[in-house]
C-alpha atoms as a PDB file:
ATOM      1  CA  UNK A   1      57.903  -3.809  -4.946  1.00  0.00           C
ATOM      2  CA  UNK A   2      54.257  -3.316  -4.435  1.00  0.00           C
ATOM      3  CA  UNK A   3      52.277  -1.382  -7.702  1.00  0.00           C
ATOM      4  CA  UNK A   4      50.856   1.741  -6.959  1.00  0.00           C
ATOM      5  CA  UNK A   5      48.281   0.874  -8.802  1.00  0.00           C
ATOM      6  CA  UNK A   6      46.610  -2.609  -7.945  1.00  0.00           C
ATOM      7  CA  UNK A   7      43.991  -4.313 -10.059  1.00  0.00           C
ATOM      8  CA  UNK A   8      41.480  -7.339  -9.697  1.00  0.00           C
ATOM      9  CA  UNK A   9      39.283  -8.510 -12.416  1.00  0.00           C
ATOM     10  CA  UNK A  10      35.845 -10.110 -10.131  1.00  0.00           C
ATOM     11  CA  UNK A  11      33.729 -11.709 -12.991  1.00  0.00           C
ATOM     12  CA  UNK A  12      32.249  -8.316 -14.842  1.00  0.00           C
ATOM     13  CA  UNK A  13      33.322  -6.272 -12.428  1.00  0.00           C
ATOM     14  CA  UNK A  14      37.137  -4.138 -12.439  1.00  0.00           C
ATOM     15  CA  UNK A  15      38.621  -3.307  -8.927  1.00  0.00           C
ATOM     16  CA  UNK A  16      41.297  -0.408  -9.411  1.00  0.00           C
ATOM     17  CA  UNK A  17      42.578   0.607  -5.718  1.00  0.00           C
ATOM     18  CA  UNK A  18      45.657   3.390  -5.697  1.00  0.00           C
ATOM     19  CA  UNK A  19      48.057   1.983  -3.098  1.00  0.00           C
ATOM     20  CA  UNK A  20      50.746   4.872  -2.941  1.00  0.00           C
ATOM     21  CA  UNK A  21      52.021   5.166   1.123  1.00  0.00           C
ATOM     22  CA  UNK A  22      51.734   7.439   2.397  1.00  0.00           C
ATOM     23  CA  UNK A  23      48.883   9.171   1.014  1.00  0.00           C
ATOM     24  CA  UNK A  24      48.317   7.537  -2.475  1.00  0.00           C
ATOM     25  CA  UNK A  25      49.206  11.002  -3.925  1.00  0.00           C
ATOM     26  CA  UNK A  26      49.723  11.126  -7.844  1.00  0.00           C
ATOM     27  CA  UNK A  27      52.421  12.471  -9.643  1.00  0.00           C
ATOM     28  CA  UNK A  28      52.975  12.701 -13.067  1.00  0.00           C
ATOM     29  CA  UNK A  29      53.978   8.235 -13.286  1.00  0.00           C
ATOM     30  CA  UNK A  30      51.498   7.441 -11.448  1.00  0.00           C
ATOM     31  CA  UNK A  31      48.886   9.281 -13.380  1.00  0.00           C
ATOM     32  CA  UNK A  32      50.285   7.587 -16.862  1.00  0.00           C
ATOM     33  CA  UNK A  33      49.587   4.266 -15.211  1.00  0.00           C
ATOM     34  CA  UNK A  34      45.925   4.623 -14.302  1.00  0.00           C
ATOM     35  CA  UNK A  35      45.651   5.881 -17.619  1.00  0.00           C
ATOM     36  CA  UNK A  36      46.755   2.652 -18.961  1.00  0.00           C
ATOM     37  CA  UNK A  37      44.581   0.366 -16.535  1.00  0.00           C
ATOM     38  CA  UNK A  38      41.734   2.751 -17.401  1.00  0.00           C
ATOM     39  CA  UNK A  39      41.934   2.496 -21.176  1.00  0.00           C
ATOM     40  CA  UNK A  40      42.252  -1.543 -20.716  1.00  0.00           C
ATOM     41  CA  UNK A  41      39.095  -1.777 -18.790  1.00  0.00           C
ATOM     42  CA  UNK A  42      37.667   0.623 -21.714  1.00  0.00           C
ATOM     43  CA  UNK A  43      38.719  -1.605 -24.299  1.00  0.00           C
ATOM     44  CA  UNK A  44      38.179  -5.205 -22.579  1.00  0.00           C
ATOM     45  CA  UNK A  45      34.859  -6.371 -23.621  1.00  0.00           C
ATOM     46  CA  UNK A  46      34.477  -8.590 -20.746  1.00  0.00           C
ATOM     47  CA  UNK A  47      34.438  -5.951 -18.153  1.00  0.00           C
ATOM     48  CA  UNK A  48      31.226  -4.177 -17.136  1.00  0.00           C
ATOM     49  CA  UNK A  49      31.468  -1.665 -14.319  1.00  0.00           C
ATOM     50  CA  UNK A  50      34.787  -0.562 -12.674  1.00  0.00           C
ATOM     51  CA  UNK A  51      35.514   0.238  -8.690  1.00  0.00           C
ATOM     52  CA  UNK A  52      38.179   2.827  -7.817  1.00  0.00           C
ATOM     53  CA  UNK A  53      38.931   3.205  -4.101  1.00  0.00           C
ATOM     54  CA  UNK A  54      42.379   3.821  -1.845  1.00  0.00           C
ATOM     55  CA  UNK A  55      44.810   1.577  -0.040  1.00  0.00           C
ATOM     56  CA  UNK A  56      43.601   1.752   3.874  1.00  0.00           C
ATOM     57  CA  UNK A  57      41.360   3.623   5.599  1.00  0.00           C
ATOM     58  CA  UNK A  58      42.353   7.076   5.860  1.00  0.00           C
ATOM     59  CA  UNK A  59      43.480   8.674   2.125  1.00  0.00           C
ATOM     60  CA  UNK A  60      41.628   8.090  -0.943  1.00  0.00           C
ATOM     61  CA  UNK A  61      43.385  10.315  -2.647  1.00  0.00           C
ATOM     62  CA  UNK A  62      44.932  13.923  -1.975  1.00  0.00           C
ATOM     63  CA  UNK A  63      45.549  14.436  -5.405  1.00  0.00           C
ATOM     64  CA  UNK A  64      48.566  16.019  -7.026  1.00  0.00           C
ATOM     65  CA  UNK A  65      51.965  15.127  -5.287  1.00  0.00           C
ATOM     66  CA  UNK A  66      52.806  18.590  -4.117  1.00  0.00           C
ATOM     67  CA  UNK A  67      56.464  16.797  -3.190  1.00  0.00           C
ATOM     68  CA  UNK A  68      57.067  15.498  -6.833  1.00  0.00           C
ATOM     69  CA  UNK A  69      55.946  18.753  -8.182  1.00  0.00           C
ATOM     70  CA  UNK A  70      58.544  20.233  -5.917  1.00  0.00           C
ATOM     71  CA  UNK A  71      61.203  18.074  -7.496  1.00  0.00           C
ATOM     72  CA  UNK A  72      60.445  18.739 -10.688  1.00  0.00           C
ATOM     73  CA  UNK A  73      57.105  17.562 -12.018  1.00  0.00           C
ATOM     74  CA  UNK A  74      55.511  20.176 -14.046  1.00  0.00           C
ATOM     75  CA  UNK A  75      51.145  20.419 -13.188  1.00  0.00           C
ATOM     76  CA  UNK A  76      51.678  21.126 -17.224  1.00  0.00           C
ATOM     77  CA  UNK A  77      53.538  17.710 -17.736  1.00  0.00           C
ATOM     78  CA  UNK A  78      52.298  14.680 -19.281  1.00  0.00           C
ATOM     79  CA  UNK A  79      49.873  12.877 -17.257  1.00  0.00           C
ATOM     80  CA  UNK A  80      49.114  10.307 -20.045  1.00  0.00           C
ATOM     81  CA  UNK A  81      46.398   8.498 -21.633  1.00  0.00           C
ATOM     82  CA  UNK A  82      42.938   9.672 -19.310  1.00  0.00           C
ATOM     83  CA  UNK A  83      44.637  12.955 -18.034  1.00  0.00           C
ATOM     84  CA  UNK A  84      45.484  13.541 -14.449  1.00  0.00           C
ATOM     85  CA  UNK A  85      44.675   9.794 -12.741  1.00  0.00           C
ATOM     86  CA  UNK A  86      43.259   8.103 -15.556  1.00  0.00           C
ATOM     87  CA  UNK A  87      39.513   9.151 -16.292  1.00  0.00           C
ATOM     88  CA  UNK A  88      39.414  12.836 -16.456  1.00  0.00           C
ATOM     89  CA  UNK A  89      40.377  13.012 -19.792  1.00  0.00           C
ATOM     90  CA  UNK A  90      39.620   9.492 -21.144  1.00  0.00           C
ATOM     91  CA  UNK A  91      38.184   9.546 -24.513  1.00  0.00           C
ATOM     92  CA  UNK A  92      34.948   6.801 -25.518  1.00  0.00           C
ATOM     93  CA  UNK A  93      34.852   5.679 -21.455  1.00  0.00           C
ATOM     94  CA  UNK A  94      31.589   4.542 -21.617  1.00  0.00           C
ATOM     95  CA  UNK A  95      31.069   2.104 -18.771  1.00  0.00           C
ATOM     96  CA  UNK A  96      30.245   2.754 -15.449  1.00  0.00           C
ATOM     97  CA  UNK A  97      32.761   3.970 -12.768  1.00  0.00           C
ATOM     98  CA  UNK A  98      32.229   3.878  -8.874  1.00  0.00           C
ATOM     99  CA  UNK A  99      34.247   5.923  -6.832  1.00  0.00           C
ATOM    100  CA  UNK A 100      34.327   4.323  -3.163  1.00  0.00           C
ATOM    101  CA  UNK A 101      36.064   6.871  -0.730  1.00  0.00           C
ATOM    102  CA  UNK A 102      37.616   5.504   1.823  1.00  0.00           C
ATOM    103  CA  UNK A 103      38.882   8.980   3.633  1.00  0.00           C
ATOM    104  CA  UNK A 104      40.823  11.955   2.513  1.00  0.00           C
ATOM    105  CA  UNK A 105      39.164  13.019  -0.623  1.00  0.00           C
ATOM    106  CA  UNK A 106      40.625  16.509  -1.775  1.00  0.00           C
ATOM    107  CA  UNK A 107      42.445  18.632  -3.980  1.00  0.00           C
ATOM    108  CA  UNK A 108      42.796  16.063  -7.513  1.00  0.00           C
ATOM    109  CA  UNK A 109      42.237  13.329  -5.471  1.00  0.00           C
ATOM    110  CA  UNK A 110      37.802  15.145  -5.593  1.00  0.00           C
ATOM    111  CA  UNK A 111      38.369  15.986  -8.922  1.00  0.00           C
ATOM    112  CA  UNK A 112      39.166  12.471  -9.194  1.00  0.00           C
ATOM    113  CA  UNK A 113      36.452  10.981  -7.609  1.00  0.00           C
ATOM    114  CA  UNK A 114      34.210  13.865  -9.563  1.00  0.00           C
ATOM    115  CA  UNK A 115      35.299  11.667 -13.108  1.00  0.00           C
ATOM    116  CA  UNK A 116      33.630   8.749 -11.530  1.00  0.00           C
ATOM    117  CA  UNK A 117      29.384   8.543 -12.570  1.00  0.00           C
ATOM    118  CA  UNK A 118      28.496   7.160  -8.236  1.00  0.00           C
ATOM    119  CA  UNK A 119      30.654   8.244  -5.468  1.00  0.00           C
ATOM    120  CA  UNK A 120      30.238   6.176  -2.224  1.00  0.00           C
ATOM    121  CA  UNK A 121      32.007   7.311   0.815  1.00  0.00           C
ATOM    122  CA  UNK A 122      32.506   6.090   4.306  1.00  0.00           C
ATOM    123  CA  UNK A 123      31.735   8.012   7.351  1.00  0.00           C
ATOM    124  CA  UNK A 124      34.922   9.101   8.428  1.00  0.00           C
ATOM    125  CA  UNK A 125      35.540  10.480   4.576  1.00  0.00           C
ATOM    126  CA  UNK A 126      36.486  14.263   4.396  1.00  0.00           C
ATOM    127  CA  UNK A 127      36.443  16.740   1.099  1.00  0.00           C
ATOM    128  CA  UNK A 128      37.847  19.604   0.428  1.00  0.00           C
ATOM    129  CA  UNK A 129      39.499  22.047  -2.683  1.00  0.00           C
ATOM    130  CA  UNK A 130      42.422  23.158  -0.370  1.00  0.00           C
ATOM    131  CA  UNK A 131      44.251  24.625  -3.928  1.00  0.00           C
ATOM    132  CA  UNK A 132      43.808  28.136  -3.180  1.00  0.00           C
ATOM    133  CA  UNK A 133      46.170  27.966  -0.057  1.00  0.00           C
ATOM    134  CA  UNK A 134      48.769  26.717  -2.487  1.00  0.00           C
ATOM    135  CA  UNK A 135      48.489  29.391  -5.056  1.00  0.00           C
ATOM    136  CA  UNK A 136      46.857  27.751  -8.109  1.00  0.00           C
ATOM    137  CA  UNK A 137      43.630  26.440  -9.499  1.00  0.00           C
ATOM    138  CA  UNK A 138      41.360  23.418  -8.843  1.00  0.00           C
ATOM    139  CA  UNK A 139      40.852  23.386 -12.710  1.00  0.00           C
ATOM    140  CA  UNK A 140      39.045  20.912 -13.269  1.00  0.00           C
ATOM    141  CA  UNK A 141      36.624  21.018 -10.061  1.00  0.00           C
ATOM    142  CA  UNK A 142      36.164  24.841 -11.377  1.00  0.00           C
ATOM    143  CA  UNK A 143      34.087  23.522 -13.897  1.00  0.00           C
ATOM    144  CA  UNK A 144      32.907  20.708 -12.678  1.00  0.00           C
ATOM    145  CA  UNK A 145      31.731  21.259  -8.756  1.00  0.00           C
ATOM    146  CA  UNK A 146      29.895  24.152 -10.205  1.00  0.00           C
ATOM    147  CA  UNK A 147      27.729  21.841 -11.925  1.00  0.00           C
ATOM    148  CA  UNK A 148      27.144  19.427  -9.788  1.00  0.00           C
ATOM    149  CA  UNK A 149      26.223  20.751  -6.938  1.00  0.00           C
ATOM    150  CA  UNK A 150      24.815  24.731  -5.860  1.00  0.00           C
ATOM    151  CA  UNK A 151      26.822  26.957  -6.739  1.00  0.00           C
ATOM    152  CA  UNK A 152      27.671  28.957  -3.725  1.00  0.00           C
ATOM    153  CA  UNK A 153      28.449  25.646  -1.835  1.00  0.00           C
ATOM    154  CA  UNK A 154      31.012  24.705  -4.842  1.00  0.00           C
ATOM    155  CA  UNK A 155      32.420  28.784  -5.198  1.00  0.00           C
ATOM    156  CA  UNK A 156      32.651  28.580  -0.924  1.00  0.00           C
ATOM    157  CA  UNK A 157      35.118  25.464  -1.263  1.00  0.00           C
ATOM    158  CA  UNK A 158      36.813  26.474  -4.136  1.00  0.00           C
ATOM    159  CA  UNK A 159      37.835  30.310  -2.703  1.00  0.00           C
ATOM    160  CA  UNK A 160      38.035  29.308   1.040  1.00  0.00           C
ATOM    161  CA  UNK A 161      39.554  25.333   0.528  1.00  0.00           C
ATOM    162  CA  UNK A 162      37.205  24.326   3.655  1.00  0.00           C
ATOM    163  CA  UNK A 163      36.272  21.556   4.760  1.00  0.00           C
ATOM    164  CA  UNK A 164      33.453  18.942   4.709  1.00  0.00           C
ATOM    165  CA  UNK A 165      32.226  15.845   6.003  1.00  0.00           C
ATOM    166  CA  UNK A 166      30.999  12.779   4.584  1.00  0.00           C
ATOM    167  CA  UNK A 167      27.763  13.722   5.823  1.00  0.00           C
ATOM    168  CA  UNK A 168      27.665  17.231   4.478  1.00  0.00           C
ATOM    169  CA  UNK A 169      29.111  16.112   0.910  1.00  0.00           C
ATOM    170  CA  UNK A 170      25.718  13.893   0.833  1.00  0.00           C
ATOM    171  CA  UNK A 171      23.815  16.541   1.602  1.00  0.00           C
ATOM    172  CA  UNK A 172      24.829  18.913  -1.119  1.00  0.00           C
ATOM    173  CA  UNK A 173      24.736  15.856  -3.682  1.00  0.00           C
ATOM    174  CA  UNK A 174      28.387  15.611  -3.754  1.00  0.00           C
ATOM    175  CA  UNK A 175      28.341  11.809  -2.779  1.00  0.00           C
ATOM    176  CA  UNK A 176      25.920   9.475  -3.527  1.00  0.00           C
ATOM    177  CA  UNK A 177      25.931   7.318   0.014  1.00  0.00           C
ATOM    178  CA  UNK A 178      27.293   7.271   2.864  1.00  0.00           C
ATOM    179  CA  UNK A 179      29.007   3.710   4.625  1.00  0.00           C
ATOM    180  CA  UNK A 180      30.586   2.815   7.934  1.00  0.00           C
ATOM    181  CA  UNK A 181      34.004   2.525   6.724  1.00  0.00           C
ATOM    182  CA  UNK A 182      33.923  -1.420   7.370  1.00  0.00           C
ATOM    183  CA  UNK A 183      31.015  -1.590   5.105  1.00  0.00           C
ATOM    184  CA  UNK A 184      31.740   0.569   2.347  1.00  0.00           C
ATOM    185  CA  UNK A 185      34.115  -1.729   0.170  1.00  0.00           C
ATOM    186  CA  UNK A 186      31.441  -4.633   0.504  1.00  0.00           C
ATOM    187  CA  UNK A 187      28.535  -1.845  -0.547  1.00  0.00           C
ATOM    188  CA  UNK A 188      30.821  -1.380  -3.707  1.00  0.00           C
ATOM    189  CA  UNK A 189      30.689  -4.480  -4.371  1.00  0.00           C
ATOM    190  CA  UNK A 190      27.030  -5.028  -4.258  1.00  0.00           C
ATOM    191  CA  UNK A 191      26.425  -2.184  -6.006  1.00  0.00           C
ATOM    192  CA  UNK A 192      29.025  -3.101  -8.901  1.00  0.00           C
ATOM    193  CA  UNK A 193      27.496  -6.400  -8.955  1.00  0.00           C
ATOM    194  CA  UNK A 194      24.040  -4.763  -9.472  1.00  0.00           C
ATOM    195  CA  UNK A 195      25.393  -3.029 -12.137  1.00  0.00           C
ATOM    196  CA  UNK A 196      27.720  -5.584 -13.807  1.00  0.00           C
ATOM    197  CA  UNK A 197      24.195  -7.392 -14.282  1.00  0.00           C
ATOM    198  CA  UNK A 198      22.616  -5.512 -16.101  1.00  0.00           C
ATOM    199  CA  UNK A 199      22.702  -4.150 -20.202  1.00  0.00           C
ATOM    200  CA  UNK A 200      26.160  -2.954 -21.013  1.00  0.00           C
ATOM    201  CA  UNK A 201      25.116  -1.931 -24.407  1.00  0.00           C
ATOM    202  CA  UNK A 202      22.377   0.731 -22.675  1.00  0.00           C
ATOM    203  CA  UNK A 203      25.265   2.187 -20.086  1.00  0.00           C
ATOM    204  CA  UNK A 204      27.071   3.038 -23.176  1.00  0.00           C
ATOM    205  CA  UNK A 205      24.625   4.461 -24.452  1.00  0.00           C
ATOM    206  CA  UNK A 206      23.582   6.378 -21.246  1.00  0.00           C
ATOM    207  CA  UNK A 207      26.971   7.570 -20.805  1.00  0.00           C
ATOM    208  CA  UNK A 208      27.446   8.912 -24.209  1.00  0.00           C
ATOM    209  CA  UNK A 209      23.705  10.878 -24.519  1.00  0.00           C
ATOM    210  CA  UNK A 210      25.200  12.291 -21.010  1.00  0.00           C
ATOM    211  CA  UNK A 211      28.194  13.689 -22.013  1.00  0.00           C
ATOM    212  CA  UNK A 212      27.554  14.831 -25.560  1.00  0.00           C
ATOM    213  CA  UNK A 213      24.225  16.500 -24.634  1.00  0.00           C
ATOM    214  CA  UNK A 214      25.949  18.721 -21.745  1.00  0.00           C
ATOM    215  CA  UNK A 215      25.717  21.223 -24.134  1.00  0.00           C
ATOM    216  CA  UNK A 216      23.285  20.818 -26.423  1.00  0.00           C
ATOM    217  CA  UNK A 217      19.818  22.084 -26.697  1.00  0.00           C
ATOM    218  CA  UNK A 218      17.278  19.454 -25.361  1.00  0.00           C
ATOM    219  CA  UNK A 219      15.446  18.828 -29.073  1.00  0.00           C
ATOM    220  CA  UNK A 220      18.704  18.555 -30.331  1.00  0.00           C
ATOM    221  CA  UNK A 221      19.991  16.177 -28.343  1.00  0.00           C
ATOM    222  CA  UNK A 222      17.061  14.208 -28.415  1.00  0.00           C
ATOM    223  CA  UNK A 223      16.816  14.364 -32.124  1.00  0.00           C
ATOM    224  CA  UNK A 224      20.532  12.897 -32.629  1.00  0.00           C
ATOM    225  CA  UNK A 225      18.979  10.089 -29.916  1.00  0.00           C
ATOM    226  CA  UNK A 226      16.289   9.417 -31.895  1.00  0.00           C
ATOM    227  CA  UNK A 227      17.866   9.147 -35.316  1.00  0.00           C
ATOM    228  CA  UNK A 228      20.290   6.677 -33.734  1.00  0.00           C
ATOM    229  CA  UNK A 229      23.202   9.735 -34.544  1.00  0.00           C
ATOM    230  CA  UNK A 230      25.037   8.754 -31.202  1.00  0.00           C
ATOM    231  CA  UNK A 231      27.280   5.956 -32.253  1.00  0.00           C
ATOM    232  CA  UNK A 232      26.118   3.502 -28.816  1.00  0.00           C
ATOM    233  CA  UNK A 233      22.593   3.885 -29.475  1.00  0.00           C
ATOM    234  CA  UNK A 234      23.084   3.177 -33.145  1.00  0.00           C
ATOM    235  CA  UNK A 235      24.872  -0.138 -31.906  1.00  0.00           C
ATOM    236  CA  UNK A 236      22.050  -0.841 -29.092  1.00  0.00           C
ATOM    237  CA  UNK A 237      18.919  -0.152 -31.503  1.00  0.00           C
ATOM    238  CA  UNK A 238      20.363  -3.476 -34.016  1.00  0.00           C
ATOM    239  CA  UNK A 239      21.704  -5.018 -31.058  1.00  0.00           C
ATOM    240  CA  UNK A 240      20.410  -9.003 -29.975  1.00  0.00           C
ATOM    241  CA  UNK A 241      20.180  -7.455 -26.612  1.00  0.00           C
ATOM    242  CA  UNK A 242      17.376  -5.400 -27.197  1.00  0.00           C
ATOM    243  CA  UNK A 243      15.786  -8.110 -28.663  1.00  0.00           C
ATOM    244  CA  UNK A 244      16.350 -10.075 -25.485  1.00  0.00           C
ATOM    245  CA  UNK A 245      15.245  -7.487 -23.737  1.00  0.00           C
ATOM    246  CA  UNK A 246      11.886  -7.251 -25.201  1.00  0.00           C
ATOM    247  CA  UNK A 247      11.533 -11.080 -25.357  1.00  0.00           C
ATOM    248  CA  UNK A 248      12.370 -12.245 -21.707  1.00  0.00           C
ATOM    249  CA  UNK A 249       9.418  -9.366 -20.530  1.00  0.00           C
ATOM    250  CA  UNK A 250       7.399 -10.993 -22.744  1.00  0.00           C
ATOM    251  CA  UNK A 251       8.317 -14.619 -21.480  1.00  0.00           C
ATOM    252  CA  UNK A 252       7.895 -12.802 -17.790  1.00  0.00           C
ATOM    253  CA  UNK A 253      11.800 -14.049 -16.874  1.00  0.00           C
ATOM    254  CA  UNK A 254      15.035 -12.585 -16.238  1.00  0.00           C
ATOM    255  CA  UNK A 255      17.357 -10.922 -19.339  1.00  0.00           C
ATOM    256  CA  UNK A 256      20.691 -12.586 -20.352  1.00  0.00           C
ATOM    257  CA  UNK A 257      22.688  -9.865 -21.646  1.00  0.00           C
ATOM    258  CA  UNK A 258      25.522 -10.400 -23.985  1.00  0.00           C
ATOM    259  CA  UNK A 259      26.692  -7.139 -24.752  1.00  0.00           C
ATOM    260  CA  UNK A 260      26.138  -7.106 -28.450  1.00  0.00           C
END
């Protein structure tokens, strides 16, 4: 039997694709697992950058499984390590995440692709909060979307669950580029390669100053930054990296990062 949840390790870079027919909806299981393989590619040194996309070309992700709920999953239940699918919830996740949607991008499935720091999408990709014609919340997209993008767009989709295209989700900020669906898994690639070659040490620390400052007072945040009182910069600041990254500009050649 095929894993929901399929995994390829390409040099520095981790491909995660959610292969659930027929929609790669999550349910309660499912979510535990991506917590797991989400927590391993936290925790393996070796890996730099991860990819998360959908089996075939027409879901990314709906979200919650509206049919397991039905049978008795509980939207209160245990969805394991990261939260629901793996990252929204993930503690120390400090390594880049692309998000590379591949078509139907709604309900968790956005709030999903929200956790990730670059969302790709192909053309034919759609979006949409469609919660409120089921009767509950899009929690986390409540505080999110609201954020992220302005916030009558992100109130519209939340009270009305419309929908929009991959175009339209660019335009608003929502996604960060938009593919032909035949060339979006290769631009993930590139771009994950771009990123796999580069400092680990200062994503860390980029993705930590990001989400502890949220909310924090500018001065303060940059005071912790520059007393080296976020835990990543700390490590970067005594690293060898940033003494190789200081050395090959003054050699005028390329970096070789080692992560420590």
């Amino acid at each position: 039997m095929t894993s929901p949840v399929r995994t390829a390790k390409r040099g520095h870079v981790f491909e995660v694709t959610l292969d659930r027919p027929k929609a790669n909806a999550i349910d309660l299981a499912i979510s535990r697992i991506m917590g797991e393989v989400f927590a391993g590619f936290r925790d393996d040194p070796d890996l730099r950058v991860a990819v998360l996309t959908g089996a075939g070309d027409k879901f990314f992700c709906p979200g919650w499984d509206l049919k397991a709920a039905n049978d008795g999953d509980a939207v209160d239940g245990d969805y394991g390590v990261g939260g629901f699918g793996g990252l929204q919830e993930l503690r120390g996740l400090n390594k880049p995440v692309i998000a590379a949607v591949n078509g139907i991008c709604c309900g968790g499935g956005l709030e999903l692709a929200l956790s990730a720091d670059i969302i790709l999408a192909a053309d034919h990709a759609s979006f949409a909060l469609p919660e409120i014609r089921s009767g509950t919340v899009a929690d986390a997209a409540s505080l999110k979307l609201p954020k992220r993008i302005p916030y009558h767009i992100a109130m519209e989709m939340l009270l009305t669950g419309r929908w929009i295209d991959a175009e339209e989700a660019a335009r608003w900020g929502i996604v960060n580029h938009v593919y032909p669906g035949g060339d979006l898994v290769a631009e993930a690639a590139k771009l994950a390669d771009l990123i796999a070659s580069g400092p680990p040490l200062v994503y860390a620390a980029i993705k930590e100053i990001v989400r502890e400052a949220e909310d924090m007072k500018f001065q303060d945040a940059l005071n912790r930054i520059t007393k080296r009182q976020f835990e990543t910069v700390d490590v970067l600041y005594a690293s060898e990296d940033q003494k190789e990254g200081a050395r090959a500009f003054a050699e005028k050649r390329d970096p070789v990062w080692k992560g420590r």
